[in-house]
PDB file of N, CA and C in Angstrom:
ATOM      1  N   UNK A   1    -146.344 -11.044-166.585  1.00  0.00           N
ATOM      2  CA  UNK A   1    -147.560 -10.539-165.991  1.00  0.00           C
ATOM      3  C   UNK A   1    -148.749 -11.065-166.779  1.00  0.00           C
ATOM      4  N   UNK A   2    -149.669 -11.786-166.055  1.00  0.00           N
ATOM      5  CA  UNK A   2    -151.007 -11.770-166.827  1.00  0.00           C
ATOM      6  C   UNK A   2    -151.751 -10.274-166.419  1.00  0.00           C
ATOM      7  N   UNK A   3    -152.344 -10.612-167.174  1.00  0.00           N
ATOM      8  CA  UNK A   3    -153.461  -8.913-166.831  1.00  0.00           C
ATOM      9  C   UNK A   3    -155.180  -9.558-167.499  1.00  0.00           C
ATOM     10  N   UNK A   4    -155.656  -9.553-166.604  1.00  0.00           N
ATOM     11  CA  UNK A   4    -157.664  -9.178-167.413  1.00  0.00           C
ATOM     12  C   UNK A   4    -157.597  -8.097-167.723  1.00  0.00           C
ATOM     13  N   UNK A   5    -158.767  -7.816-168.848  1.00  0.00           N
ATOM     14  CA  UNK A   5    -159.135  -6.590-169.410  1.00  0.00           C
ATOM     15  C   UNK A   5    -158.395  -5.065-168.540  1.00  0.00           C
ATOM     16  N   UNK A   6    -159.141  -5.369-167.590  1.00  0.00           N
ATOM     17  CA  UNK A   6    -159.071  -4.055-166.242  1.00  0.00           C
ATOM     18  C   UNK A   6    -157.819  -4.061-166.275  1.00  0.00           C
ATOM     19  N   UNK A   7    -156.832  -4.745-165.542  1.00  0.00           N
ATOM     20  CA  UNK A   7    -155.932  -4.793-165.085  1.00  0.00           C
ATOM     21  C   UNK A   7    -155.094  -4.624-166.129  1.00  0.00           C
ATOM     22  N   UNK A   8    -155.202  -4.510-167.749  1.00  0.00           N
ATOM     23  CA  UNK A   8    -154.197  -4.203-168.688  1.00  0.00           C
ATOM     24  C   UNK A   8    -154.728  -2.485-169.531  1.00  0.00           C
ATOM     25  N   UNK A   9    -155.859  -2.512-168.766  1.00  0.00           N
ATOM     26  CA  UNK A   9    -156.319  -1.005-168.614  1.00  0.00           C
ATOM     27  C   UNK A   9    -155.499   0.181-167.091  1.00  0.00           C
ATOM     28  N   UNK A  10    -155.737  -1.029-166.021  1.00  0.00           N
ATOM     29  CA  UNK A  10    -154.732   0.101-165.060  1.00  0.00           C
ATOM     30  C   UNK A  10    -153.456  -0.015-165.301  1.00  0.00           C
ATOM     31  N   UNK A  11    -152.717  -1.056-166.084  1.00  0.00           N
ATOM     32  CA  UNK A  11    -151.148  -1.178-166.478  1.00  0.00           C
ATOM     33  C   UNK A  11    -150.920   0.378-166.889  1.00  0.00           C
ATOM     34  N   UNK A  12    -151.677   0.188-168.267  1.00  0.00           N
ATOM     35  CA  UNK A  12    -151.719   1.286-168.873  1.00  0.00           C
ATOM     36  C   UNK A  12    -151.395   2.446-168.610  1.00  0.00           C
ATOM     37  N   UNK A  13    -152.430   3.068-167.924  1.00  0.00           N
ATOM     38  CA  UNK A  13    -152.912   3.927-166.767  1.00  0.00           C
ATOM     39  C   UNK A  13    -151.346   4.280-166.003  1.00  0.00           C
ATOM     40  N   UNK A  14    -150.799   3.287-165.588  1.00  0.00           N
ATOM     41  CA  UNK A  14    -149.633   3.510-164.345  1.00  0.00           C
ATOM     42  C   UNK A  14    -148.638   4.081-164.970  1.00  0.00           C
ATOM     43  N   UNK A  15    -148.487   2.862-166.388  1.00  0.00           N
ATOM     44  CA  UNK A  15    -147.399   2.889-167.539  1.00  0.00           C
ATOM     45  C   UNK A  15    -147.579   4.632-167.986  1.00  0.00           C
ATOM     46  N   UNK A  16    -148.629   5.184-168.126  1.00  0.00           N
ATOM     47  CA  UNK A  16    -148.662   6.816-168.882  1.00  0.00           C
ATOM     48  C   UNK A  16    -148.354   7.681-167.837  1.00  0.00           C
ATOM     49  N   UNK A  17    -148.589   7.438-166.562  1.00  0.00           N
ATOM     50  CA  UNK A  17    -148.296   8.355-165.392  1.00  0.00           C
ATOM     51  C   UNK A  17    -147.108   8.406-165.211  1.00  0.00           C
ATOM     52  N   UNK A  18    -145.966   7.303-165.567  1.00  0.00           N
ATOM     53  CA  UNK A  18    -144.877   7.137-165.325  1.00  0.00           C
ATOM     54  C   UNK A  18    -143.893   7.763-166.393  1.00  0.00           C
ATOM     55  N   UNK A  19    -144.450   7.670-167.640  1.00  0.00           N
ATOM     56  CA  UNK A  19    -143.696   8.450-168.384  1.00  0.00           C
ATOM     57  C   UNK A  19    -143.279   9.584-168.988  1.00  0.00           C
ATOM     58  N   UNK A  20    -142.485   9.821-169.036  1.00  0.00           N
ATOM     59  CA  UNK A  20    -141.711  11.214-169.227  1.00  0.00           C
ATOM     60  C   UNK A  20    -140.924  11.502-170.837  1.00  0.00           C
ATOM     61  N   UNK A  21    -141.737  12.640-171.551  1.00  0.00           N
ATOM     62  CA  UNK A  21    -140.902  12.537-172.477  1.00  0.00           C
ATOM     63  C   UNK A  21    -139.838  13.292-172.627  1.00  0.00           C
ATOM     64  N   UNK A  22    -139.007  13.144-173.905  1.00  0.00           N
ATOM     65  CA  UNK A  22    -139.651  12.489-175.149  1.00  0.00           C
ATOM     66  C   UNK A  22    -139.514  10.548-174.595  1.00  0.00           C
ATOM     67  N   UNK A  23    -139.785  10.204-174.871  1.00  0.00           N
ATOM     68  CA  UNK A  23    -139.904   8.438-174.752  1.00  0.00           C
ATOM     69  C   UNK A  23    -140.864   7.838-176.266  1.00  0.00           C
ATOM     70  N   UNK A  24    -139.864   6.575-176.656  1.00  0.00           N
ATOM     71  CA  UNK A  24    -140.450   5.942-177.513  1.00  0.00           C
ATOM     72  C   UNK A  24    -141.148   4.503-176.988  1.00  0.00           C
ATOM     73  N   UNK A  25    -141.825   4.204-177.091  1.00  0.00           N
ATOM     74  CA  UNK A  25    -142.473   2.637-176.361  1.00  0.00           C
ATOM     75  C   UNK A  25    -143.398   1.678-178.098  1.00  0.00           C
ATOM     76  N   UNK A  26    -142.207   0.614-177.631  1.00  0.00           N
ATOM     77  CA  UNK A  26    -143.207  -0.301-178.794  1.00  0.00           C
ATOM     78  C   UNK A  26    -144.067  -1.395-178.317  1.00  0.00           C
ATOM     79  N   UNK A  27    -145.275  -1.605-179.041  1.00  0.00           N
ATOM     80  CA  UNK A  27    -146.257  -2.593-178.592  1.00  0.00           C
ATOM     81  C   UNK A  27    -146.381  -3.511-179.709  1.00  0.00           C
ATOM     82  N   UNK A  28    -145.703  -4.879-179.549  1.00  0.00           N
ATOM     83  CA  UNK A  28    -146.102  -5.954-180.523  1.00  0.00           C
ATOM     84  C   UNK A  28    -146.756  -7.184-180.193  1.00  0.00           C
ATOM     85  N   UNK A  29    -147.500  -7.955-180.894  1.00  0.00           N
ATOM     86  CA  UNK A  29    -148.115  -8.788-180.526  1.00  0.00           C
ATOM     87  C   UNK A  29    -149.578  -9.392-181.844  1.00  0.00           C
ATOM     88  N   UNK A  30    -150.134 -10.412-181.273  1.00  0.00           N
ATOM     89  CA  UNK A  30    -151.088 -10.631-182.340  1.00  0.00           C
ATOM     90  C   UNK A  30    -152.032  -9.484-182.181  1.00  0.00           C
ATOM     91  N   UNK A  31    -153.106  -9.868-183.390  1.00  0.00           N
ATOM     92  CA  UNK A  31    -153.970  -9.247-183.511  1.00  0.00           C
ATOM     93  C   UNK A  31    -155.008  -9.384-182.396  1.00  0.00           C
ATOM     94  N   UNK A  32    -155.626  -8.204-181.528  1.00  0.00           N
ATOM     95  CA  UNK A  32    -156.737  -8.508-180.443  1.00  0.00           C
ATOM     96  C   UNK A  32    -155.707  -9.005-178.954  1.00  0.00           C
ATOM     97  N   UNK A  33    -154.479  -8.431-178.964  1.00  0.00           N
ATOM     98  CA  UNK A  33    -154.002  -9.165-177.705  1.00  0.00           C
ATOM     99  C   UNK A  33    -154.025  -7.757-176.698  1.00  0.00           C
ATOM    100  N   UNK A  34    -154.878  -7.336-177.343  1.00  0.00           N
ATOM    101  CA  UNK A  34    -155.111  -5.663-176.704  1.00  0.00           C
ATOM    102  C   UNK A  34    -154.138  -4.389-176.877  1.00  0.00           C
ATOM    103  N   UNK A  35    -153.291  -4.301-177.590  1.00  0.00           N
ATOM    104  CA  UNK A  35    -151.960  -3.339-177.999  1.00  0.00           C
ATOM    105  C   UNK A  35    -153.046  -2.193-177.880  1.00  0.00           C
ATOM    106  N   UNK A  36    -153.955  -1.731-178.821  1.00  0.00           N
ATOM    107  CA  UNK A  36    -154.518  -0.828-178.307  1.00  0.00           C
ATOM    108  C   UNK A  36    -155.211  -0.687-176.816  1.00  0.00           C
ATOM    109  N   UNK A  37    -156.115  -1.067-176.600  1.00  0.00           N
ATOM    110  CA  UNK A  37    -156.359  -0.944-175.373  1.00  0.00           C
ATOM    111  C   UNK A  37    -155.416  -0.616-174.608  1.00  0.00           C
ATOM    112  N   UNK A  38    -154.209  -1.035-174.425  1.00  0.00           N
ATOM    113  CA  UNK A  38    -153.085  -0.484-173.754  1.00  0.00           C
ATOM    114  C   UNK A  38    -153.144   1.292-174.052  1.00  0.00           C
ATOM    115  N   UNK A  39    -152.950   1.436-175.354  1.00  0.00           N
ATOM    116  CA  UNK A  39    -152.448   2.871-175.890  1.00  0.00           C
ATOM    117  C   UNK A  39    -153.565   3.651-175.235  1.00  0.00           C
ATOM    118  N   UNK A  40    -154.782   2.923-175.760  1.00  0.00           N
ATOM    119  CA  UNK A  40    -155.720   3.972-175.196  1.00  0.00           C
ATOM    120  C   UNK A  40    -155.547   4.448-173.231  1.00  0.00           C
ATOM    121  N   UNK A  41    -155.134   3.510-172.618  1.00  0.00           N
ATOM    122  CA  UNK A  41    -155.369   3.889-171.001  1.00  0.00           C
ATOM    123  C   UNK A  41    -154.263   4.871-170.894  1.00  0.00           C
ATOM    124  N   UNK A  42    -152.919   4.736-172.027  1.00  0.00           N
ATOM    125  CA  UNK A  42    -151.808   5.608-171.678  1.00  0.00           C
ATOM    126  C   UNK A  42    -151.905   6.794-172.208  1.00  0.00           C
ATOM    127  N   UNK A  43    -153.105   6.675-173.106  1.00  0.00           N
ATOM    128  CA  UNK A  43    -152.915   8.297-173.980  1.00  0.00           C
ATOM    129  C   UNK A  43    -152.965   9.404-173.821  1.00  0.00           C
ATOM    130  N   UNK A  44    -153.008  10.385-174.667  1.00  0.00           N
ATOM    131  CA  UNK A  44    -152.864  11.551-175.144  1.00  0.00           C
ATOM    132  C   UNK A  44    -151.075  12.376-175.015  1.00  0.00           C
ATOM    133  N   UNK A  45    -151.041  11.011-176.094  1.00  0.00           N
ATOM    134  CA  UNK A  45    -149.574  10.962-176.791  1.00  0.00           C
ATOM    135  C   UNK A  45    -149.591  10.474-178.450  1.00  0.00           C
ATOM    136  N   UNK A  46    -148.758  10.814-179.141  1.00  0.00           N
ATOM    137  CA  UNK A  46    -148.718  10.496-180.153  1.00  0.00           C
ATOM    138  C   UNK A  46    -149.105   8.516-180.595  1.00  0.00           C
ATOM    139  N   UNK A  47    -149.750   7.839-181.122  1.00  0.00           N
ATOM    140  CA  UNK A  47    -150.148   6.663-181.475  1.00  0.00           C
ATOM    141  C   UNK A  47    -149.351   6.251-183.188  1.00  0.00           C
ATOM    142  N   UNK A  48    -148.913   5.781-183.108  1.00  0.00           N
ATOM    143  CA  UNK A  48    -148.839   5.026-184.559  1.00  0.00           C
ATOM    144  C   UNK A  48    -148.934   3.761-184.672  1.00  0.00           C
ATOM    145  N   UNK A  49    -149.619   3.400-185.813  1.00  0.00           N
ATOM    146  CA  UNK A  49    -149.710   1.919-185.780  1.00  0.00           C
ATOM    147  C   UNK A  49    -149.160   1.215-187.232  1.00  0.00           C
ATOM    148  N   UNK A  50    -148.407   0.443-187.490  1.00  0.00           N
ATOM    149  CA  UNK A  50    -147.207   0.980-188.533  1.00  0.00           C
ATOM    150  C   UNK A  50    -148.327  -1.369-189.062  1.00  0.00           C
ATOM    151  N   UNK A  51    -149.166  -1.464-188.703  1.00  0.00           N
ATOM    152  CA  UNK A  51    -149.947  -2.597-189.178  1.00  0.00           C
ATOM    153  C   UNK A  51    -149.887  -2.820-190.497  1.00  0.00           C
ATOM    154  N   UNK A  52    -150.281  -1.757-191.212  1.00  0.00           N
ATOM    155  CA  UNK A  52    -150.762  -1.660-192.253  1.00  0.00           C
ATOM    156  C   UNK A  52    -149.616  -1.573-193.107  1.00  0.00           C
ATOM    157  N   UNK A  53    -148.340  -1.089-192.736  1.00  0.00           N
ATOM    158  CA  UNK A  53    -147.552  -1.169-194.025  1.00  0.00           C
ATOM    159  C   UNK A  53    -146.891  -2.017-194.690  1.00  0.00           C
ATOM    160  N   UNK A  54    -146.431  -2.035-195.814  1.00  0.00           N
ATOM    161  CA  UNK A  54    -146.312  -3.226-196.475  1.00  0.00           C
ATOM    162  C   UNK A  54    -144.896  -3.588-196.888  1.00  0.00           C
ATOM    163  N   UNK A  55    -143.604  -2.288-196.726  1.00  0.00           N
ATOM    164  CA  UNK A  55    -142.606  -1.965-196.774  1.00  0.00           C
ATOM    165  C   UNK A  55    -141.883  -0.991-195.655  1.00  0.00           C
ATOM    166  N   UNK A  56    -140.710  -1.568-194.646  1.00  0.00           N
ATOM    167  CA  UNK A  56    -140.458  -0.227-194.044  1.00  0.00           C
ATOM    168  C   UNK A  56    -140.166   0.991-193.995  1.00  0.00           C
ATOM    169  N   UNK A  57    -139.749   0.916-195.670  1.00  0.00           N
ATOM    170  CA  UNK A  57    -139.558   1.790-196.468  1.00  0.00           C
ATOM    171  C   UNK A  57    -140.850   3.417-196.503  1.00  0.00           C
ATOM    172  N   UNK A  58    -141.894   2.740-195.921  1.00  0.00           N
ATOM    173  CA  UNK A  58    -143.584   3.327-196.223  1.00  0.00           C
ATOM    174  C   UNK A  58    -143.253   4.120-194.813  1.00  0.00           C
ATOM    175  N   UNK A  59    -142.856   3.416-193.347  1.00  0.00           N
ATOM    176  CA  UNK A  59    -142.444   4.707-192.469  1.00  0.00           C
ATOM    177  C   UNK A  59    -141.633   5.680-192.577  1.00  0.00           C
ATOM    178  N   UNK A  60    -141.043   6.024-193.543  1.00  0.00           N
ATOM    179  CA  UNK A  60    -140.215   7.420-193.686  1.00  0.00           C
ATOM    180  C   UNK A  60    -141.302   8.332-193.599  1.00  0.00           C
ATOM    181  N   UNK A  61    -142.581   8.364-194.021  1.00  0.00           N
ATOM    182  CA  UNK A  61    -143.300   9.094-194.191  1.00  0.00           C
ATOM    183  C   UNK A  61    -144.398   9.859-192.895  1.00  0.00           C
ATOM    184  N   UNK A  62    -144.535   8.910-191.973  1.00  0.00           N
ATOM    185  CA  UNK A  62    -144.672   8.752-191.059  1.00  0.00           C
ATOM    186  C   UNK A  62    -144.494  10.247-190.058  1.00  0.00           C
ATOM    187  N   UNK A  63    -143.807  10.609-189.803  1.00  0.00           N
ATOM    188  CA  UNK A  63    -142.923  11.803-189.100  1.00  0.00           C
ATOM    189  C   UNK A  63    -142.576  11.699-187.455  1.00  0.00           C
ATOM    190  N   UNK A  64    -141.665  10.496-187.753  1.00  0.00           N
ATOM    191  CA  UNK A  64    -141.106  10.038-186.484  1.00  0.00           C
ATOM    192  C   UNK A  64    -140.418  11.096-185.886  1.00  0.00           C
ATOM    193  N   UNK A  65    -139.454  12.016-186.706  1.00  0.00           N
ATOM    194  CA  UNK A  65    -138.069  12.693-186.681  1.00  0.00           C
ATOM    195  C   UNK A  65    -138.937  13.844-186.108  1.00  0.00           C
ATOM    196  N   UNK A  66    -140.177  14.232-186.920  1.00  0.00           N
ATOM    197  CA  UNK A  66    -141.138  15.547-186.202  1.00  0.00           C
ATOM    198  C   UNK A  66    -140.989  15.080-184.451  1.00  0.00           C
ATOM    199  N   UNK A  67    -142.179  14.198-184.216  1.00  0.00           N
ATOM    200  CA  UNK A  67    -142.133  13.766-182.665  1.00  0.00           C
ATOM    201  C   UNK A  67    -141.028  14.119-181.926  1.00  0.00           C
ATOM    202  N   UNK A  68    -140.321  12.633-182.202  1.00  0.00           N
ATOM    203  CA  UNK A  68    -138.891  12.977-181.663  1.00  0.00           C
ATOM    204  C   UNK A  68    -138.774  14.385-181.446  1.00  0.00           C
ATOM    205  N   UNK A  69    -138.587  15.191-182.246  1.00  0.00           N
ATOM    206  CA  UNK A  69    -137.809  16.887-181.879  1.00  0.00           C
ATOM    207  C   UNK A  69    -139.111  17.334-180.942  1.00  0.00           C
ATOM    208  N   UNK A  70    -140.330  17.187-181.216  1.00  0.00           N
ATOM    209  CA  UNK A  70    -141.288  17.728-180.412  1.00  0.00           C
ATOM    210  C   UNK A  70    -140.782  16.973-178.859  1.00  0.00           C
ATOM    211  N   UNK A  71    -140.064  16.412-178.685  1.00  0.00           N
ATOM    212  CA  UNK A  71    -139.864  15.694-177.559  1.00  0.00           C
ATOM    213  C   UNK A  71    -141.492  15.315-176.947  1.00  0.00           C
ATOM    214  N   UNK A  72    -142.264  14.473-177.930  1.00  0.00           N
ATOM    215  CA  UNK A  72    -143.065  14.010-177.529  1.00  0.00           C
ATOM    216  C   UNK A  72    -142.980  12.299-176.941  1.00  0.00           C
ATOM    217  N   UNK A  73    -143.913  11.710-176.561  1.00  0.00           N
ATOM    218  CA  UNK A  73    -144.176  10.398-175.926  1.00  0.00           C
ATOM    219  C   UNK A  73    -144.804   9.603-177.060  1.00  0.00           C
ATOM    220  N   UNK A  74    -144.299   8.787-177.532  1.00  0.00           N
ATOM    221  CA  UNK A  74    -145.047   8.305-178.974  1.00  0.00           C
ATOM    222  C   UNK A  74    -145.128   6.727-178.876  1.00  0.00           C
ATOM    223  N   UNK A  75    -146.037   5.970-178.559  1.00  0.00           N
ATOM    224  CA  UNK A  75    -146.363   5.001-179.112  1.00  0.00           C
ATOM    225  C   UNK A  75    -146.546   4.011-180.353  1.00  0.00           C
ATOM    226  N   UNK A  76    -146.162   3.115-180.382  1.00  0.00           N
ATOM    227  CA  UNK A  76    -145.753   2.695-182.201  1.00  0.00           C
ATOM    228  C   UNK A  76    -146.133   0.929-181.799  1.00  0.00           C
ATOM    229  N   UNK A  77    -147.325   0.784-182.357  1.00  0.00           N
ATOM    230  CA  UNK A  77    -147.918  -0.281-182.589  1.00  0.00           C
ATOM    231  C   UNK A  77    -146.833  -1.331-183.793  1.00  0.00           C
ATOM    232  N   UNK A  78    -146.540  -2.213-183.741  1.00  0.00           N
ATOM    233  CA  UNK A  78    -145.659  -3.213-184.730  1.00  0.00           C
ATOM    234  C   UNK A  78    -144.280  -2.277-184.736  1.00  0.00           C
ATOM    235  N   UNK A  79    -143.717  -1.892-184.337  1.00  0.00           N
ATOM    236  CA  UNK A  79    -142.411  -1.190-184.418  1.00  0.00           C
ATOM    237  C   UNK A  79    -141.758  -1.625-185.374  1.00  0.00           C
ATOM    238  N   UNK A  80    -141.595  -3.061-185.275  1.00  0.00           N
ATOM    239  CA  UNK A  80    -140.690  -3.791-186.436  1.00  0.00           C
ATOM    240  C   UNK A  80    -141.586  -3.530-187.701  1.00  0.00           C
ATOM    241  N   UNK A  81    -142.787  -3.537-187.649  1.00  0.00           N
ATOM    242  CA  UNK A  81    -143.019  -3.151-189.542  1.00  0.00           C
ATOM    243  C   UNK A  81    -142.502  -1.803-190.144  1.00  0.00           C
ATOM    244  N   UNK A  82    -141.899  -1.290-188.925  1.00  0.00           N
ATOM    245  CA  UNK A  82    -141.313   0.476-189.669  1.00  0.00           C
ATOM    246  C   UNK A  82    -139.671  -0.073-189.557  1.00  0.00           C
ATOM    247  N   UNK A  83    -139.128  -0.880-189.205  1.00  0.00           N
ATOM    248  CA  UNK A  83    -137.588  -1.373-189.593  1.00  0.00           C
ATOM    249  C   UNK A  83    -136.646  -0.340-189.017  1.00  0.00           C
ATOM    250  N   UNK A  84    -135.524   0.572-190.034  1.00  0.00           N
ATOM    251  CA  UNK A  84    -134.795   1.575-189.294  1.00  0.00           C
ATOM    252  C   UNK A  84    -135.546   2.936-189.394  1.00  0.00           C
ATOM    253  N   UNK A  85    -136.731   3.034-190.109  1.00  0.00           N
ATOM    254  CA  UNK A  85    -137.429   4.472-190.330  1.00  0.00           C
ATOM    255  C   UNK A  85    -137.692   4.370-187.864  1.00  0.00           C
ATOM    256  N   UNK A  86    -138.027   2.911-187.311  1.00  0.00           N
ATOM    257  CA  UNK A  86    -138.498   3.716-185.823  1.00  0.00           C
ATOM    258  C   UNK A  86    -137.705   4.245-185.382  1.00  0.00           C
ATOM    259  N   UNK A  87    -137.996   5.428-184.626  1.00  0.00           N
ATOM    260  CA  UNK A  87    -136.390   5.935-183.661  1.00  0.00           C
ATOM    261  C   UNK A  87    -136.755   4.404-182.801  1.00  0.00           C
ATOM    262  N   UNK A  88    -135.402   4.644-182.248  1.00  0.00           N
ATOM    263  CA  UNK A  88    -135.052   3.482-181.502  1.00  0.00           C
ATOM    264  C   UNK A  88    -136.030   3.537-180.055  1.00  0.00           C
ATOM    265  N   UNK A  89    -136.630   2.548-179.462  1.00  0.00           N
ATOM    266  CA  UNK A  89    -137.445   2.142-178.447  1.00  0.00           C
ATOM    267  C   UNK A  89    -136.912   2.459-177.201  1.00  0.00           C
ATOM    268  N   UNK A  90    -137.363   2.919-175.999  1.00  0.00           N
ATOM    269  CA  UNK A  90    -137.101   3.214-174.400  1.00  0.00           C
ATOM    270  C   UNK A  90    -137.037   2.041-174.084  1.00  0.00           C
ATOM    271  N   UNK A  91    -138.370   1.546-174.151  1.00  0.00           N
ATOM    272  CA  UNK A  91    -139.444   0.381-173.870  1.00  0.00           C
ATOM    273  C   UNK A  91    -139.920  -0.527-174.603  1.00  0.00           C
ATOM    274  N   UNK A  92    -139.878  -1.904-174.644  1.00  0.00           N
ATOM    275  CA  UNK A  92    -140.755  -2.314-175.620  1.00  0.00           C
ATOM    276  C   UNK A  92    -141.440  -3.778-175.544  1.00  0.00           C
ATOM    277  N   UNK A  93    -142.737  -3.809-175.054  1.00  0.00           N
ATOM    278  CA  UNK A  93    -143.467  -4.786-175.023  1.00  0.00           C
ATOM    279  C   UNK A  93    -144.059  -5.277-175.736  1.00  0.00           C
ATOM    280  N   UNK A  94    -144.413  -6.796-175.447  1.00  0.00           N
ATOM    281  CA  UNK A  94    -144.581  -8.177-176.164  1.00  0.00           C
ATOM    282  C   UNK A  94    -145.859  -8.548-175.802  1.00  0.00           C
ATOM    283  N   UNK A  95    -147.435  -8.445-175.994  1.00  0.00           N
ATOM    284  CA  UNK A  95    -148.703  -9.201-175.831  1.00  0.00           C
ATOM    285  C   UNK A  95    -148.652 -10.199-176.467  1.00  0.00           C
ATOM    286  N   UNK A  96    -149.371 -10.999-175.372  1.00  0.00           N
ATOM    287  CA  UNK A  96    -149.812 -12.579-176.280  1.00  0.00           C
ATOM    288  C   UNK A  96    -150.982 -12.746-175.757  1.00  0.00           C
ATOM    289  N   UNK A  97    -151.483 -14.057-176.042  1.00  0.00           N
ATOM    290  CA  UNK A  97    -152.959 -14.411-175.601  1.00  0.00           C
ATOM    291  C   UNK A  97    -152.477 -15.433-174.333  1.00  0.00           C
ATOM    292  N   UNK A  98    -152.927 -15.465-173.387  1.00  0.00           N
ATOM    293  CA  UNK A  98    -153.044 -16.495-172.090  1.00  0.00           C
ATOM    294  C   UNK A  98    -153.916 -17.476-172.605  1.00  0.00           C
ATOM    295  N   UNK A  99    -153.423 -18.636-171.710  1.00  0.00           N
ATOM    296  CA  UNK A  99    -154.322 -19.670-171.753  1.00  0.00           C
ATOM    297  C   UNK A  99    -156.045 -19.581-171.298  1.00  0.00           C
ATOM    298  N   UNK A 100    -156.013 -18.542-170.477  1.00  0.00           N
ATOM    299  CA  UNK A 100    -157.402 -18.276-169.854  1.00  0.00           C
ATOM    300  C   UNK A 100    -157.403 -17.151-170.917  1.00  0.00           C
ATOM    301  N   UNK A 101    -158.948 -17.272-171.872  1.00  0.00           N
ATOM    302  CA  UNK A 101    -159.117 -16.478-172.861  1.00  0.00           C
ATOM    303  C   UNK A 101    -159.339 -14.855-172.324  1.00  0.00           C
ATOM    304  N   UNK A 102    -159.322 -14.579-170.816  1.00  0.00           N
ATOM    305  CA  UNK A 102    -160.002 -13.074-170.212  1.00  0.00           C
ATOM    306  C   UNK A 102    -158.670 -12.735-169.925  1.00  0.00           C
ATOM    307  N   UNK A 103    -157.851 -13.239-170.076  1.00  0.00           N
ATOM    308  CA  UNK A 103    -156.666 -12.334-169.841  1.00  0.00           C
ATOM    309  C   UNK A 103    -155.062 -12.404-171.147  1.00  0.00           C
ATOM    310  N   UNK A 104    -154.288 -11.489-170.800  1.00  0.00           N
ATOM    311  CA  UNK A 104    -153.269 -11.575-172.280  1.00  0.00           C
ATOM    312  C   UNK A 104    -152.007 -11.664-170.995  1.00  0.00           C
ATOM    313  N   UNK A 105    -151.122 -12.143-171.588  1.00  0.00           N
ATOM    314  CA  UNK A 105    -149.680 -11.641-171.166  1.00  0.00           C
ATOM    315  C   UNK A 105    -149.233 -10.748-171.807  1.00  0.00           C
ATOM    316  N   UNK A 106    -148.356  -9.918-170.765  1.00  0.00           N
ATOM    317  CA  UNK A 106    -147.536  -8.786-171.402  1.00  0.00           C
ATOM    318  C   UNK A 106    -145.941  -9.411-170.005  1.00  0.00           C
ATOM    319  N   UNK A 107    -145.228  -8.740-171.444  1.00  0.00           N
ATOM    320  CA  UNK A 107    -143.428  -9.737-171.323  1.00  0.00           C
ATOM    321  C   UNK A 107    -143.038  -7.805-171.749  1.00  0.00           C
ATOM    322  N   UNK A 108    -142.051  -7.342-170.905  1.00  0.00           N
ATOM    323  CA  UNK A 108    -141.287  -6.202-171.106  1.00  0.00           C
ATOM    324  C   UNK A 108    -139.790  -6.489-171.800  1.00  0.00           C
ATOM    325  N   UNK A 109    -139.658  -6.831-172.718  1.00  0.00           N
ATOM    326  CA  UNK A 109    -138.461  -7.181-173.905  1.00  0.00           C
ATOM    327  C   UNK A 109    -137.127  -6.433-173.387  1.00  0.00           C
ATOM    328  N   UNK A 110    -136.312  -7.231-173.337  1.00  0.00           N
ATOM    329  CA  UNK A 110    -134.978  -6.382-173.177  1.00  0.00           C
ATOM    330  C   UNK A 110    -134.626  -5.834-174.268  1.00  0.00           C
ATOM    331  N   UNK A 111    -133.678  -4.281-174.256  1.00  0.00           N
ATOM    332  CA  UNK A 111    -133.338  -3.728-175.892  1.00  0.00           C
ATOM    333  C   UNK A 111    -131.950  -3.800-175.639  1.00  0.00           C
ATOM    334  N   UNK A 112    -131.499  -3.631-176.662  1.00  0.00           N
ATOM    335  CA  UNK A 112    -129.913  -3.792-176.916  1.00  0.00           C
ATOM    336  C   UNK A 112    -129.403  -1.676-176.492  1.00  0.00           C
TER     337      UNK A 112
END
């Protein structure tokens, strides 16, 4: 799927109406390929953005295991920088940048 701005704002949008928790969904991709912007159209669900850490070791701290039991809907920006601390993913999409700079691709990843 390509998406412009809008159109990775109504993804969003469809993507949060559709889901049901508890559900885990990961968003990876470069920096600016809109991962947030996504979170934001789906929100008012738990957000983490696991960017910043420097060891996966650093998400234990996190309180994945809280969510989870809250059977909440949690979003997790870089999934792979939290290693085995993420619960395991529902969902998990891939942003990139398109050749036309107004729009990104988003690729829905198969999980094991």
């Amino acid at each position: 799927m390509r998406l412009s701005a809008s159109e990775l704002s109504r993804f969003g949008e469809e993507l949060g109406r559709s889901l049901k928790a508890p559900a885990v969904i990961g968003l990876s991709g470069e920096l600016g390929t809109g991962k947030t912007t996504l979170i934001q159209a789906i929100c008012r669900v738990y957000h983490v953005d696991c960017y910043r850490l420097r060891h996966a070791d650093e998400a234990r701290d996190l309180g994945f295991d809280d969510m989870i039991r809250e059977h909440a809907i949690v979003l997790i920006e870089w999934p792979e920088r939290a290693g085995a601390w993420a619960p395991p993913l529902d969902r998990h999409f891939q942003l990139s940048y398109d050749d036309d700079p107004r729009r990104r691709v988003v690729k829905e990843l198969a999980h094991a």
